[in-house]
C-alpha atoms as a PDB file:
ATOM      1  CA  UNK A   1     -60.086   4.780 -25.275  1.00  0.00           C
ATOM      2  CA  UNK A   2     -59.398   6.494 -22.242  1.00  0.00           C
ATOM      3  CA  UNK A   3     -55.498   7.717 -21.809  1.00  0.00           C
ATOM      4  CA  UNK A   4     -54.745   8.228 -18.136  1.00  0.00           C
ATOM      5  CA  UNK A   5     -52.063  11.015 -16.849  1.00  0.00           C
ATOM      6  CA  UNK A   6     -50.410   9.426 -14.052  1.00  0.00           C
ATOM      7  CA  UNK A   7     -50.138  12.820 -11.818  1.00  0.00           C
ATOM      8  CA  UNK A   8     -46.916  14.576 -11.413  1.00  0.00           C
ATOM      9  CA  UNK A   9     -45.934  12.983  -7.876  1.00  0.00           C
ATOM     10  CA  UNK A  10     -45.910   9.501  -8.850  1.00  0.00           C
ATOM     11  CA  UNK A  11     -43.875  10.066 -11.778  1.00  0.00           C
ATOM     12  CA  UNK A  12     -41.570  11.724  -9.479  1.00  0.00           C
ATOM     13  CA  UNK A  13     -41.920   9.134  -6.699  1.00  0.00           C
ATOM     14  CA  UNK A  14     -41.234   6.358  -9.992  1.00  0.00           C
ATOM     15  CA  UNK A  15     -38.051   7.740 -11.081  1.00  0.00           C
ATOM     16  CA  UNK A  16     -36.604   8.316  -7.730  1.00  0.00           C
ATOM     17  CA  UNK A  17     -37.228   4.638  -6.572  1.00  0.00           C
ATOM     18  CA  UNK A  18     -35.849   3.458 -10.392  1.00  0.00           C
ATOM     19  CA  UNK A  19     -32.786   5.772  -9.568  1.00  0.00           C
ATOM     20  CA  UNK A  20     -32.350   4.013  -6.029  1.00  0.00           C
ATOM     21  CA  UNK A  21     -33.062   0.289  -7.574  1.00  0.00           C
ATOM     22  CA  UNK A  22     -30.039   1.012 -10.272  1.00  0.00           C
ATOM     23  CA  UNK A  23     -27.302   2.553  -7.430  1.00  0.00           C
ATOM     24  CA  UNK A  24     -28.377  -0.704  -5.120  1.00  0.00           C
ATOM     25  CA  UNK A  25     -27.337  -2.973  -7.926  1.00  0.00           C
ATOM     26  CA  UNK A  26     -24.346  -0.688  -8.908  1.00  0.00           C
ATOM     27  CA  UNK A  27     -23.406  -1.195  -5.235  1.00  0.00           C
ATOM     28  CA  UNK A  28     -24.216  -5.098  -5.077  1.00  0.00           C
ATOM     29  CA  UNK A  29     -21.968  -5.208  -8.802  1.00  0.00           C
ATOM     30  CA  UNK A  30     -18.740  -3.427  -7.112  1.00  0.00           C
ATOM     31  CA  UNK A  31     -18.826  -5.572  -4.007  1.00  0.00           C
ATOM     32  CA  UNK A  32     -18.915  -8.837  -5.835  1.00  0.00           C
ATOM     33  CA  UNK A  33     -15.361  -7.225  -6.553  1.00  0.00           C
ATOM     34  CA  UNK A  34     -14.206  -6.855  -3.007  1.00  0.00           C
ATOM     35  CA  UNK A  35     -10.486  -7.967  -2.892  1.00  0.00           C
ATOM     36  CA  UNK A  36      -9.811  -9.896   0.976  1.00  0.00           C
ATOM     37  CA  UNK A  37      -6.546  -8.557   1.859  1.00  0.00           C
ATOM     38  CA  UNK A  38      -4.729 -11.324   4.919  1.00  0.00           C
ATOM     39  CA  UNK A  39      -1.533  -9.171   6.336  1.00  0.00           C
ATOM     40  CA  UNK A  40       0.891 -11.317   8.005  1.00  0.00           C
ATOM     41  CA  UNK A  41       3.514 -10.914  10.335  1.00  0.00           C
ATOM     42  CA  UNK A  42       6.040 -13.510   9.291  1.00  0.00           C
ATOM     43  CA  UNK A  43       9.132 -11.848  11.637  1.00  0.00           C
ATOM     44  CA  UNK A  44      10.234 -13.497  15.306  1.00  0.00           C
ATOM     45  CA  UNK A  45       8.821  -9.793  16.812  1.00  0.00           C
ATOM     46  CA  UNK A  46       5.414  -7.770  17.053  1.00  0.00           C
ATOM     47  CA  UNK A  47       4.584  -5.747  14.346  1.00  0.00           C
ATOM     48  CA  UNK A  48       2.007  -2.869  13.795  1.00  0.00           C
ATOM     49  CA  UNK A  49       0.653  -2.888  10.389  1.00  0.00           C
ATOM     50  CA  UNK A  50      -0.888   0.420   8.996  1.00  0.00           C
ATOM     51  CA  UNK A  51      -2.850   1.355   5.998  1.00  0.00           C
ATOM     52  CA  UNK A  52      -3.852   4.730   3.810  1.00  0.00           C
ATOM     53  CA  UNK A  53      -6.466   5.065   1.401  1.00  0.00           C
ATOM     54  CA  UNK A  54      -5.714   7.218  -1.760  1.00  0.00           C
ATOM     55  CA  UNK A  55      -8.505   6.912  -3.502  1.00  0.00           C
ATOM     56  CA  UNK A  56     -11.922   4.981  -2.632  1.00  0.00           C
ATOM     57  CA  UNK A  57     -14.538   5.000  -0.285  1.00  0.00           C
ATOM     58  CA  UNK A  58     -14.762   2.256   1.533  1.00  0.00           C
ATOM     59  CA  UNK A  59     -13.714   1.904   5.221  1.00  0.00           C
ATOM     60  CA  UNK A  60     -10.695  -0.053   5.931  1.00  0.00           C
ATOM     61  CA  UNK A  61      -8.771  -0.341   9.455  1.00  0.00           C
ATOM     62  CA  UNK A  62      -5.547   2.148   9.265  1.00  0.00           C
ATOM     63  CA  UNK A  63      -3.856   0.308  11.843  1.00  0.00           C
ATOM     64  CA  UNK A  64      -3.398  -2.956  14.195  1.00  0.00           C
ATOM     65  CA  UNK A  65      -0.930  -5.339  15.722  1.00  0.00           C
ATOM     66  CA  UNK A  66       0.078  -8.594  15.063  1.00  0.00           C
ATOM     67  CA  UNK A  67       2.030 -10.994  17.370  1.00  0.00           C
ATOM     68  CA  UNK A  68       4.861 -13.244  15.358  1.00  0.00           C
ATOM     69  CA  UNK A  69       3.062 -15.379  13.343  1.00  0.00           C
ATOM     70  CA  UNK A  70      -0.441 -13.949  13.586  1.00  0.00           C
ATOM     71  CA  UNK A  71      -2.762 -12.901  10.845  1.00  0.00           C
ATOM     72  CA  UNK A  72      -5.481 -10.514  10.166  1.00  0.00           C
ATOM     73  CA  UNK A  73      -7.806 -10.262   7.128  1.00  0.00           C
ATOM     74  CA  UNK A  74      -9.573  -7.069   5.859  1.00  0.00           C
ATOM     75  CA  UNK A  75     -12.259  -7.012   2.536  1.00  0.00           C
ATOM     76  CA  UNK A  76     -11.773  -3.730   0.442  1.00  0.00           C
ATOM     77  CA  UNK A  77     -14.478  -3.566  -2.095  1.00  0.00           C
ATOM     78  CA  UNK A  78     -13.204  -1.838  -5.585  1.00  0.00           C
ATOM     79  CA  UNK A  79     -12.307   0.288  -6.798  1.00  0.00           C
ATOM     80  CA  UNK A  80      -9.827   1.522  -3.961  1.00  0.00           C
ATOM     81  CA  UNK A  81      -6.355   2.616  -4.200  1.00  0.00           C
ATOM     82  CA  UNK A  82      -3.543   2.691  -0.982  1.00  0.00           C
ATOM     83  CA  UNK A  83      -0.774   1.397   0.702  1.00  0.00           C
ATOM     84  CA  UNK A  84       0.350  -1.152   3.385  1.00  0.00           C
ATOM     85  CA  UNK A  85       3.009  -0.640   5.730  1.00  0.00           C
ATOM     86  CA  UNK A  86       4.429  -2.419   8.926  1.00  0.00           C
ATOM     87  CA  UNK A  87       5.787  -0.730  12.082  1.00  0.00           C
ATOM     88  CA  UNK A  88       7.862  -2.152  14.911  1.00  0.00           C
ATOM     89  CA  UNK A  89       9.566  -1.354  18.033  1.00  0.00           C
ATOM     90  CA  UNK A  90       6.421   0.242  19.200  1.00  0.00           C
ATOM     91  CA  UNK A  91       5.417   1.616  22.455  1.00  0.00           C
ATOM     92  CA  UNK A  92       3.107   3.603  24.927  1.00  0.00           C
ATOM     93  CA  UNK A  93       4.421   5.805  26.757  1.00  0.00           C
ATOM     94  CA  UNK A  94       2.618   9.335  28.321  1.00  0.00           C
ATOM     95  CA  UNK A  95      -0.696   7.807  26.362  1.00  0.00           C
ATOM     96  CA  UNK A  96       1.268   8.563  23.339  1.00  0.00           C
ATOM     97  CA  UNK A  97       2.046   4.946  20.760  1.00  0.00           C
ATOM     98  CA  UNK A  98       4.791   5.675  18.648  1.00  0.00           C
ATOM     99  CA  UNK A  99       7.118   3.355  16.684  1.00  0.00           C
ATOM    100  CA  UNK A 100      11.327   3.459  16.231  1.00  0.00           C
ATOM    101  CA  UNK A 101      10.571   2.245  12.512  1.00  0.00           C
ATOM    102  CA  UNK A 102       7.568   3.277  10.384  1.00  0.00           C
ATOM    103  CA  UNK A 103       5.987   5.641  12.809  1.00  0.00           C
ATOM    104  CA  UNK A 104       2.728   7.056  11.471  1.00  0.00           C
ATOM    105  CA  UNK A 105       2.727  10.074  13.621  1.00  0.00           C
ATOM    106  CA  UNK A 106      -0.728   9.569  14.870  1.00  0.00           C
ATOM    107  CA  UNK A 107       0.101   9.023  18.438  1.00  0.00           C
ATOM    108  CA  UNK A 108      -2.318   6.108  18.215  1.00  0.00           C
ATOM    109  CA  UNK A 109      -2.296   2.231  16.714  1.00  0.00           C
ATOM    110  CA  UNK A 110      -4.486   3.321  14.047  1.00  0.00           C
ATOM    111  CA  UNK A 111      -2.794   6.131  11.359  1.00  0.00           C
ATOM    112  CA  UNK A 112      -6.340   7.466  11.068  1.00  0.00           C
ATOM    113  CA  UNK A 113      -5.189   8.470   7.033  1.00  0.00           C
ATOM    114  CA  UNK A 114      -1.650   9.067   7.758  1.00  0.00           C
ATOM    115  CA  UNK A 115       0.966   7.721   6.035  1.00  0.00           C
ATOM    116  CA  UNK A 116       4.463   5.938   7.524  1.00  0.00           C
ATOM    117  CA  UNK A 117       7.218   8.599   7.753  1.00  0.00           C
ATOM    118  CA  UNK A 118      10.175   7.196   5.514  1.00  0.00           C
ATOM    119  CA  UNK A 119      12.244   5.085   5.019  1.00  0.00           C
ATOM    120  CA  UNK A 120       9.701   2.308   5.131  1.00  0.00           C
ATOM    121  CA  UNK A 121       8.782  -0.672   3.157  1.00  0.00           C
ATOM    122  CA  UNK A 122       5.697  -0.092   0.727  1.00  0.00           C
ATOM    123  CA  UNK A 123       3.151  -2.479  -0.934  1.00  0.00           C
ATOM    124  CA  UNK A 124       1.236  -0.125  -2.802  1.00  0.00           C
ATOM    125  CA  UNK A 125      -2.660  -1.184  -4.650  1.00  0.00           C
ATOM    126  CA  UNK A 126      -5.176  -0.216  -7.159  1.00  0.00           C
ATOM    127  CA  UNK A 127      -8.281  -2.525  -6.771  1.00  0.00           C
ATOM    128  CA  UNK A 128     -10.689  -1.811 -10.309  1.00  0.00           C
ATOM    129  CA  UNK A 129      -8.167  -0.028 -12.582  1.00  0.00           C
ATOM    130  CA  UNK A 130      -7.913  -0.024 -16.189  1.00  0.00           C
ATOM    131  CA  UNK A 131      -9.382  -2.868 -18.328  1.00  0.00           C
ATOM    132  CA  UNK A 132     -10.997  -4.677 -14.992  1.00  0.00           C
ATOM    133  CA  UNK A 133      -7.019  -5.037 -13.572  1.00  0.00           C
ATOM    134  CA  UNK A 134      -6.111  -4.717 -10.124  1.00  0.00           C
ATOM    135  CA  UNK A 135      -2.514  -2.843 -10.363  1.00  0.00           C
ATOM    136  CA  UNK A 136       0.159  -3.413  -7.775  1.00  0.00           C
ATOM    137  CA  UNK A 137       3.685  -3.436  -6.737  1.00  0.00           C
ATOM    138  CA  UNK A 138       6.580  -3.259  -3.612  1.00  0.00           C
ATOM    139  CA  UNK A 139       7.957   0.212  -3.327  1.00  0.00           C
ATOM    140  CA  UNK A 140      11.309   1.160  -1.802  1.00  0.00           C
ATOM    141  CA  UNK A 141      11.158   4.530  -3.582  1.00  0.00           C
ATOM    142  CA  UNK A 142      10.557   5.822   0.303  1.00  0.00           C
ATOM    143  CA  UNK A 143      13.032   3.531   1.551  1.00  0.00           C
ATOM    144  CA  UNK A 144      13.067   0.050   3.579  1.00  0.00           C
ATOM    145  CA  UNK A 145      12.528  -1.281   7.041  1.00  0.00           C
ATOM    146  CA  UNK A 146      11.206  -4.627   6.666  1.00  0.00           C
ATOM    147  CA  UNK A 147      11.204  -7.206   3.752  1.00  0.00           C
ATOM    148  CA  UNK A 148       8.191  -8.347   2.071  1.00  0.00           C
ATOM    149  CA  UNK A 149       5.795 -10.466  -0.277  1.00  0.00           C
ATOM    150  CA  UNK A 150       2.235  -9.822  -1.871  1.00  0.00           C
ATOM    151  CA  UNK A 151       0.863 -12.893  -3.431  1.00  0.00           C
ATOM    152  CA  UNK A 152      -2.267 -13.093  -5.340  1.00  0.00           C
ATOM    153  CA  UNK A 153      -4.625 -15.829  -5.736  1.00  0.00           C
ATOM    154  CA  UNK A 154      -5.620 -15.011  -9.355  1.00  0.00           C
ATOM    155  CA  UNK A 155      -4.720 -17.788 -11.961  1.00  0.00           C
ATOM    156  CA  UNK A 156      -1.603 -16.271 -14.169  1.00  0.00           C
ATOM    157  CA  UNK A 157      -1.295 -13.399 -11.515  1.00  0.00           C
ATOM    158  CA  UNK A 158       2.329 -13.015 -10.288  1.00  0.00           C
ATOM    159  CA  UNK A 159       4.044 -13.281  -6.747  1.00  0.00           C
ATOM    160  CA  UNK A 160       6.307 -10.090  -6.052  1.00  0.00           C
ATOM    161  CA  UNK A 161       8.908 -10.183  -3.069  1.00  0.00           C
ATOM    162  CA  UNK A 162      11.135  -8.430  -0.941  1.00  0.00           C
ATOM    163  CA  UNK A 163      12.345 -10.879   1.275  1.00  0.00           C
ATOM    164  CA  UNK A 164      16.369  -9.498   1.180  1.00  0.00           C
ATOM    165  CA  UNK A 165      17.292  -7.715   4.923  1.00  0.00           C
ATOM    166  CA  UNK A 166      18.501  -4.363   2.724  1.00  0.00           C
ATOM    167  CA  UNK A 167      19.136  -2.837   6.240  1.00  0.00           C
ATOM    168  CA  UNK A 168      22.281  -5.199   7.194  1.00  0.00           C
ATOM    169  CA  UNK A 169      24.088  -4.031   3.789  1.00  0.00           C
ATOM    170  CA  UNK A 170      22.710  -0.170   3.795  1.00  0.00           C
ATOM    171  CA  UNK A 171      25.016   2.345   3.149  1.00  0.00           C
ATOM    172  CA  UNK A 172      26.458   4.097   5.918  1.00  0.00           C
ATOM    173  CA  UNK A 173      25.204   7.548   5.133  1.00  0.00           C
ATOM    174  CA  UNK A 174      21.275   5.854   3.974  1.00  0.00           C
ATOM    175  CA  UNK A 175      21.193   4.043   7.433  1.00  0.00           C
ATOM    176  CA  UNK A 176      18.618   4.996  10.272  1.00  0.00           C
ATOM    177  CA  UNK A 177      19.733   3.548  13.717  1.00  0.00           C
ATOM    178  CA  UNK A 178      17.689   2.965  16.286  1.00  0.00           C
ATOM    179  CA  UNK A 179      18.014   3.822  20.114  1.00  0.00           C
ATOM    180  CA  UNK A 180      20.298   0.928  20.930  1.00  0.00           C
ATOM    181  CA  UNK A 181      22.587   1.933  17.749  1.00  0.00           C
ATOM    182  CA  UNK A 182      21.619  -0.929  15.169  1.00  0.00           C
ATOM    183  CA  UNK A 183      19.828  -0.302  11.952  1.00  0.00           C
ATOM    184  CA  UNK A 184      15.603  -0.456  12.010  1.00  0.00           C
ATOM    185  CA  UNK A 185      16.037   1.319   8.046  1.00  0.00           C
ATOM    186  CA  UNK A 186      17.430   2.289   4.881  1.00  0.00           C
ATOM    187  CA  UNK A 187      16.934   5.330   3.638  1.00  0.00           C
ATOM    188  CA  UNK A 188      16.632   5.765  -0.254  1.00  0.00           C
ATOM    189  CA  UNK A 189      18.751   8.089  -1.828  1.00  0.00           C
ATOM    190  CA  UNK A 190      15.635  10.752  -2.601  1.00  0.00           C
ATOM    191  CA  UNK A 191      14.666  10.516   1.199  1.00  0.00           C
ATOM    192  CA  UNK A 192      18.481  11.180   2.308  1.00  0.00           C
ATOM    193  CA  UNK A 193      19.741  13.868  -0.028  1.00  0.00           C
ATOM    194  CA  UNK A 194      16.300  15.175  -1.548  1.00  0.00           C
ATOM    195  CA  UNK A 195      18.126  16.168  -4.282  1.00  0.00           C
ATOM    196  CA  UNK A 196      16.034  16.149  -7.906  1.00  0.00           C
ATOM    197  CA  UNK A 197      18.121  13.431  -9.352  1.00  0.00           C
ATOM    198  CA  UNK A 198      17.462  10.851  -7.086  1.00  0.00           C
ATOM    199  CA  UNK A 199      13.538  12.025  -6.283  1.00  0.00           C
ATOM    200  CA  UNK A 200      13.132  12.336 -10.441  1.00  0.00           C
ATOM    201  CA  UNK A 201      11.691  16.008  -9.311  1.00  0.00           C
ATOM    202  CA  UNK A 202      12.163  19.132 -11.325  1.00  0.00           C
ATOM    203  CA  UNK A 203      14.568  18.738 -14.709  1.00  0.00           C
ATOM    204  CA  UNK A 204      14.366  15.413 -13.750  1.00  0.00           C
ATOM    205  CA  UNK A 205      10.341  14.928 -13.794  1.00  0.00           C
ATOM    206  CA  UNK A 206      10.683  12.742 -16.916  1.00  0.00           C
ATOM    207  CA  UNK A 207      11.717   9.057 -17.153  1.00  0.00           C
ATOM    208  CA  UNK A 208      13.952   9.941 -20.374  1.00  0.00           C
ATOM    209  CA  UNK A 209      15.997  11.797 -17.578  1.00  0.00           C
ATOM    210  CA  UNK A 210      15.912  10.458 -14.294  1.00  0.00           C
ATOM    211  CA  UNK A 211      18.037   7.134 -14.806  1.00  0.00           C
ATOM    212  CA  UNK A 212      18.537   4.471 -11.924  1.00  0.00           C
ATOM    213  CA  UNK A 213      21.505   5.490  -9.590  1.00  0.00           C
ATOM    214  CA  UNK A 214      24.316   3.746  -8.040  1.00  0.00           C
ATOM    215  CA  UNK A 215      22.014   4.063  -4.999  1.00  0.00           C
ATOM    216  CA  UNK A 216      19.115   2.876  -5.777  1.00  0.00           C
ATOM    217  CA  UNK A 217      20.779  -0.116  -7.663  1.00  0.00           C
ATOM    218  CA  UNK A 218      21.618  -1.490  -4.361  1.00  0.00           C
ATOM    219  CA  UNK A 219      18.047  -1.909  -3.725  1.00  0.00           C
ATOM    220  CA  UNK A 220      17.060  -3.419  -7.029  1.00  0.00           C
ATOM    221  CA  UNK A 221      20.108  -6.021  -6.835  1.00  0.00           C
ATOM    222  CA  UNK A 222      19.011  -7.075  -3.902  1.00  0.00           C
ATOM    223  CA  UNK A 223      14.629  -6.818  -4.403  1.00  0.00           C
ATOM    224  CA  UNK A 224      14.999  -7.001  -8.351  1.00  0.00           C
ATOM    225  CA  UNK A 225      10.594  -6.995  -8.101  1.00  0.00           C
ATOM    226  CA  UNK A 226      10.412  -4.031  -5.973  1.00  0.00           C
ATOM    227  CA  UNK A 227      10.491  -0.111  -7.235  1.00  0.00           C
ATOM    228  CA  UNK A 228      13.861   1.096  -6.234  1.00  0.00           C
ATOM    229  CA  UNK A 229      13.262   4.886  -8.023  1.00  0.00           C
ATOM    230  CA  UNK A 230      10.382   7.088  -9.161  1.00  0.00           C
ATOM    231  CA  UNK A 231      10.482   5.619 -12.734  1.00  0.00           C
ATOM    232  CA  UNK A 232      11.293   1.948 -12.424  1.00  0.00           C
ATOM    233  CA  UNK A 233       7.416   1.039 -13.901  1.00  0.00           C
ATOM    234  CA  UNK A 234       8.987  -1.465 -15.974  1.00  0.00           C
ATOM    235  CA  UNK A 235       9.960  -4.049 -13.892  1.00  0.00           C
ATOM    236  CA  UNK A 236       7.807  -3.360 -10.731  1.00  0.00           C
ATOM    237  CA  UNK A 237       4.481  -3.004 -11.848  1.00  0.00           C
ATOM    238  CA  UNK A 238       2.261  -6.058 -11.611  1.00  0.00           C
ATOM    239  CA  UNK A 239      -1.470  -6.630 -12.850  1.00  0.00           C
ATOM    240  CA  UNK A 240      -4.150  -8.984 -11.692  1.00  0.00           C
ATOM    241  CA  UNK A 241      -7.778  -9.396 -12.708  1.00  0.00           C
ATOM    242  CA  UNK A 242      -9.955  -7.672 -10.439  1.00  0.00           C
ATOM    243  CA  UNK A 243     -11.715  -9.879  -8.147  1.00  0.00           C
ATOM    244  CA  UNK A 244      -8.325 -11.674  -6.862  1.00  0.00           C
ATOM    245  CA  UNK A 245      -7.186 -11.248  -3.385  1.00  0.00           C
ATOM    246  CA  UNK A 246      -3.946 -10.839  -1.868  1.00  0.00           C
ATOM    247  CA  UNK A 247      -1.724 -12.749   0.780  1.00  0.00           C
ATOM    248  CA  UNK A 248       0.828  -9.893   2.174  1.00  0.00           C
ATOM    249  CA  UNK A 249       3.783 -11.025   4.436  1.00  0.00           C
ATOM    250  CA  UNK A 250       5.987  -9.268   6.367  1.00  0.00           C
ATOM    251  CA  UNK A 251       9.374 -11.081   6.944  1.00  0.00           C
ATOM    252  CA  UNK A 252       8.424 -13.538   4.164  1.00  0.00           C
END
């Protein structure tokens, strides 16, 4: 019997298309996991939503306006971790867009991988985490501007909201006024006083430590859902099975 040697360059050529077959089906395997995220602008004025990627590859648009009641949908295959964020009271001016509340400092409608300069409202994602769980929560660690709700459509996944207006009860020395004098924010206490008790930085890097303060219970009291310090995992992280998508509404 005759035992052919295939010769050296089909092996190679062999391996290299088995190699390609097994990353196209990878690929085809994570976007059956896409998440479709719909942002929408629930308040009675324009809004300029922004995102930042964390972790991930996949493209996803950094930044866009909606008109009162409009939508806009974006797929984000997993796994991918980042944030949403609104803006308002934006303008043009000198070919320059910037924004009274939420400002991304990119000079542009899109934050091109910048995030919102504090004190802004937060919903924060990890798409394909642990145990095939998408992880997510509300964060007012950096602050607020705008109240809002992320609402899966997973079964047994859970609806987290911010819809209180924290800005018409902030603290006088938290409070970020606009041009015409009212309040577009709330600073939190770790974006105000950056002080390592309130930012759970330094001695206070440890959750043993860095306890809630009278602060930042004036944020949970009023978004008991949302994470009002650096260590409030407990009560503000939320888990869905991967594959869910999410409904998030500004001014819900």
């Amino acid at each position: 019997m005759e035992i052919k040697i295939l010769p050296s360059i089909l092996l190679a050529a062999i391996c290299f298309y088995e190699e390609k077959l097994i990353t196209i089906i990878l690929e085809t395997l994570a976007g059956a996991h896409s998440a479709v995220f719909t942002v929408k602008n629930n308040c009675g004025f324009e809004i300029w939503p922004g995102t930042v990627t964390g972790a991930g590859s996949a493209p996803i648009l950094t930044g866009f306006d909606l008109a009162p009641q409009a939508s806009k949908t974006i797929n984000v295959p997993a796994p991918w971790s980042g944030r949403f964020f609104a803006r308002y009271r934006c303008s043009t001016a000198g070919n320059k867009f910037t924004c009274v509340s939420g400002d991304c400092a990119s000079g542009r409608i899109e934050c091109n991988g910048a995030g919102a300069i504090p004190p802004v409202s937060l919903v924060e994602f990890t798409l394909g985490g642990a145990n095939g769980l998408d992880f997510f929560d509300v964060s007012l660690v950096d602050g607020f501007n705008l109240p809002v709700s992320l609402k899966p459509d997973g079964a047994n996944c859970q609806t987290v909201t911010c819809a209180a207006n924290i800005n018409s009860g902030c603290p006088s020395e938290l409070v970020v006024k606009g041009p015409n004098g009212d309040v577009v924010a709330c600073k939190s206490a770790c974006v105000a006083f950056n002080q390592p008790q309130y930012c759970c930085s330094g001695a206070f890097a440890n959750p043993s430590v860095c306890k809630p303060s009278n602060y930042s219970e004036i944020f949970k009291k009023q978004c008991p859902q949302a994470y009002s310090y650096a260590f409030d995992d407990k009560t503000s992280t939320f888990t869905c099975a991967t594959g869910a998508n999410y409904l998030i509404t500004f001014c819900p």
